[in-house]
Protein backbone atom coordinates (compact mmCIF):
# COMPACT_ATOMS: atom_id res chain seq x y z
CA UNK A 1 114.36 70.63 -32.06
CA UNK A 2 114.14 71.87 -35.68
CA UNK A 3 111.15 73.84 -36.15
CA UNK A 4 109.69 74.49 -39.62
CA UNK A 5 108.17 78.21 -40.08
CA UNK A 6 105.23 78.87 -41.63
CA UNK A 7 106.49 80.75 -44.59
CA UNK A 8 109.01 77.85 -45.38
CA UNK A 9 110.81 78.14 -47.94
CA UNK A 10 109.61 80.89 -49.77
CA UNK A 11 110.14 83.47 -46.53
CA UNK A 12 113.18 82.36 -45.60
CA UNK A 13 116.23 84.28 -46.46
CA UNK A 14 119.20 82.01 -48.51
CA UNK A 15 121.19 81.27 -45.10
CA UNK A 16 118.12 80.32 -43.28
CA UNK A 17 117.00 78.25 -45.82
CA UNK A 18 120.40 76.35 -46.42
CA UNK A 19 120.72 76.61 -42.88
CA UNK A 20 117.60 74.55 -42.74
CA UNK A 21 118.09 72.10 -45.34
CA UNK A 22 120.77 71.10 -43.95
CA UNK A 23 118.91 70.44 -40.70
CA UNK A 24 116.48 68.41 -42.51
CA UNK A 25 118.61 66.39 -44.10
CA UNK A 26 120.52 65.73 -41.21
CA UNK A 27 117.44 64.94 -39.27
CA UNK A 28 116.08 62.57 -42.26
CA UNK A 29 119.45 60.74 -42.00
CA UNK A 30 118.93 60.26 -38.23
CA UNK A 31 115.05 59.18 -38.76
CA UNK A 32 116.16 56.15 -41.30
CA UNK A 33 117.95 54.36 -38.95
CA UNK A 34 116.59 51.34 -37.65
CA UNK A 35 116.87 52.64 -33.92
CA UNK A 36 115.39 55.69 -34.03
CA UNK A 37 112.85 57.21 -32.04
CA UNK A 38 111.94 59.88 -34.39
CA UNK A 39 108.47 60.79 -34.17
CA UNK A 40 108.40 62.53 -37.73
CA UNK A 41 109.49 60.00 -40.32
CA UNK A 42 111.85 59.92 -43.30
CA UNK A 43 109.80 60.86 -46.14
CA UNK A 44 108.51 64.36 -44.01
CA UNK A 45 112.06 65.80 -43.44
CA UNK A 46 113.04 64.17 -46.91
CA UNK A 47 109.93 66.18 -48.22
CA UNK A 48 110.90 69.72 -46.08
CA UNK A 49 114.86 69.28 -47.63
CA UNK A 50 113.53 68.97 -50.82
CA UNK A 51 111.14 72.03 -50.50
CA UNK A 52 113.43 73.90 -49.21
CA UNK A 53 116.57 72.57 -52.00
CA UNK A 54 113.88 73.10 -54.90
CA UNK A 55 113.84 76.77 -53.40
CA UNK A 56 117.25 77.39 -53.56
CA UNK A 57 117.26 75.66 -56.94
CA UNK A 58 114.72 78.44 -58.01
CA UNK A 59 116.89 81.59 -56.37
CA UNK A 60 119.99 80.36 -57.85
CA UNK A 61 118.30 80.02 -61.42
CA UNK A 62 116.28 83.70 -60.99
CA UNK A 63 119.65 84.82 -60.52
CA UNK A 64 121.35 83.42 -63.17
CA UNK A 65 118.74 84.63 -65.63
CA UNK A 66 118.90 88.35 -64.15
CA UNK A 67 122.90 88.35 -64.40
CA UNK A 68 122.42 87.37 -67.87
CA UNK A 69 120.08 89.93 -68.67
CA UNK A 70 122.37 92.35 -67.21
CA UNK A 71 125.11 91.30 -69.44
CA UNK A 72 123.37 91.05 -72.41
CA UNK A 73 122.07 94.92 -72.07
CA UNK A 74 126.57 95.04 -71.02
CA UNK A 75 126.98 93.83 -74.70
CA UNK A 76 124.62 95.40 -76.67
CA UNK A 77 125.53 98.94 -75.36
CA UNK A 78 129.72 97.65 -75.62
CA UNK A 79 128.59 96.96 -79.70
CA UNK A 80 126.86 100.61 -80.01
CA UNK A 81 130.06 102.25 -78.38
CA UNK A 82 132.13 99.86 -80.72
CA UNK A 83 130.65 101.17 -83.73
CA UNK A 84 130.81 104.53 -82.39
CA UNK A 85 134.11 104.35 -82.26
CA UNK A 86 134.79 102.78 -85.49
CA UNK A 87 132.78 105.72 -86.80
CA UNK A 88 135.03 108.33 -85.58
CA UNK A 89 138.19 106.12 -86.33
CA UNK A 90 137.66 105.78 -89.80
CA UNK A 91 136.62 109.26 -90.39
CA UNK A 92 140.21 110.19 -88.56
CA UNK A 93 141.96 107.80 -91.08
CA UNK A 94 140.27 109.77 -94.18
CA UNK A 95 141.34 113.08 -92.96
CA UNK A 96 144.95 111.85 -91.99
CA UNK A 97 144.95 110.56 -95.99
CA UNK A 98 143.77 114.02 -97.18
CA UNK A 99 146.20 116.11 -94.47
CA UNK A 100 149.24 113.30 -96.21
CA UNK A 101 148.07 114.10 -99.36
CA UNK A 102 147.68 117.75 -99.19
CA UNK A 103 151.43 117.51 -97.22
CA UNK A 104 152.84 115.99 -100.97
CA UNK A 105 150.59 118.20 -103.20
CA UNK A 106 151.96 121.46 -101.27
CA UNK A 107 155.92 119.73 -101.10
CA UNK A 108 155.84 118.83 -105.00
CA UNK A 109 154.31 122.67 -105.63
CA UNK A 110 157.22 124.07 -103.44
CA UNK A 111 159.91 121.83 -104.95
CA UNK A 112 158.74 122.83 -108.18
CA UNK A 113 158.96 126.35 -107.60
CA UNK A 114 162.66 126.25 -106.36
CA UNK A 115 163.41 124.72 -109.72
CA UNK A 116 162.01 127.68 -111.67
């Protein structure tokens, strides 16, 4: 006997509730045959499956929407550590220019002086 809490579907946890869907539908199924002896007809356990599948529905898109959140504060805080680092990389390329060009300055001063 499938029993439908009072809470359903919002106080249901996500097994319980798919758990319970399932039951539904299984149970509308059974009701739409022509020999049944279902007291509850097909459109009330149609109705409860669809309750309870609209909930899920819900979950699943809350869900989504919070991961995506998530990912876009991921991304945002990946672009201020990218520029971060493209700060301090380019400021390491300048002084690798000057330290090659203070290497050359101090090598043409030295080769000079050997030739005096």
């Amino acid at each position: 006997m499938i029993t439908i809490p009072e809470n359903y579907p919002n106080g249901l946890n996500d097994s319980e509730l798919i758990n319970l869907v399932q039951k539904c539908s299984v149970r509308a199924t059974r009701a739409a045959r022509p020999n049944s002896n279902i007291v509850a007809g097909v459109s009330y356990w149609k109705e409860m499956a669809e309750l309870g599948q609209n909930e899920i529905n819900l979950r699943i898109q809350k869900n989504f929407i919070d991961e995506m959140n998530s990912l876009k504060k991921e991304i945002i805080n990946f672009k201020e550590e990218n520029n971060k680092s493209s700060i301090i990389n380019r400021r390491l390329t300048y002084v690798t220019i000057i330290l090659a060009m203070l290497t050359l300055s101090l090598g043409f001063i030295s080769l000079l002086n050997l030739q005096l």
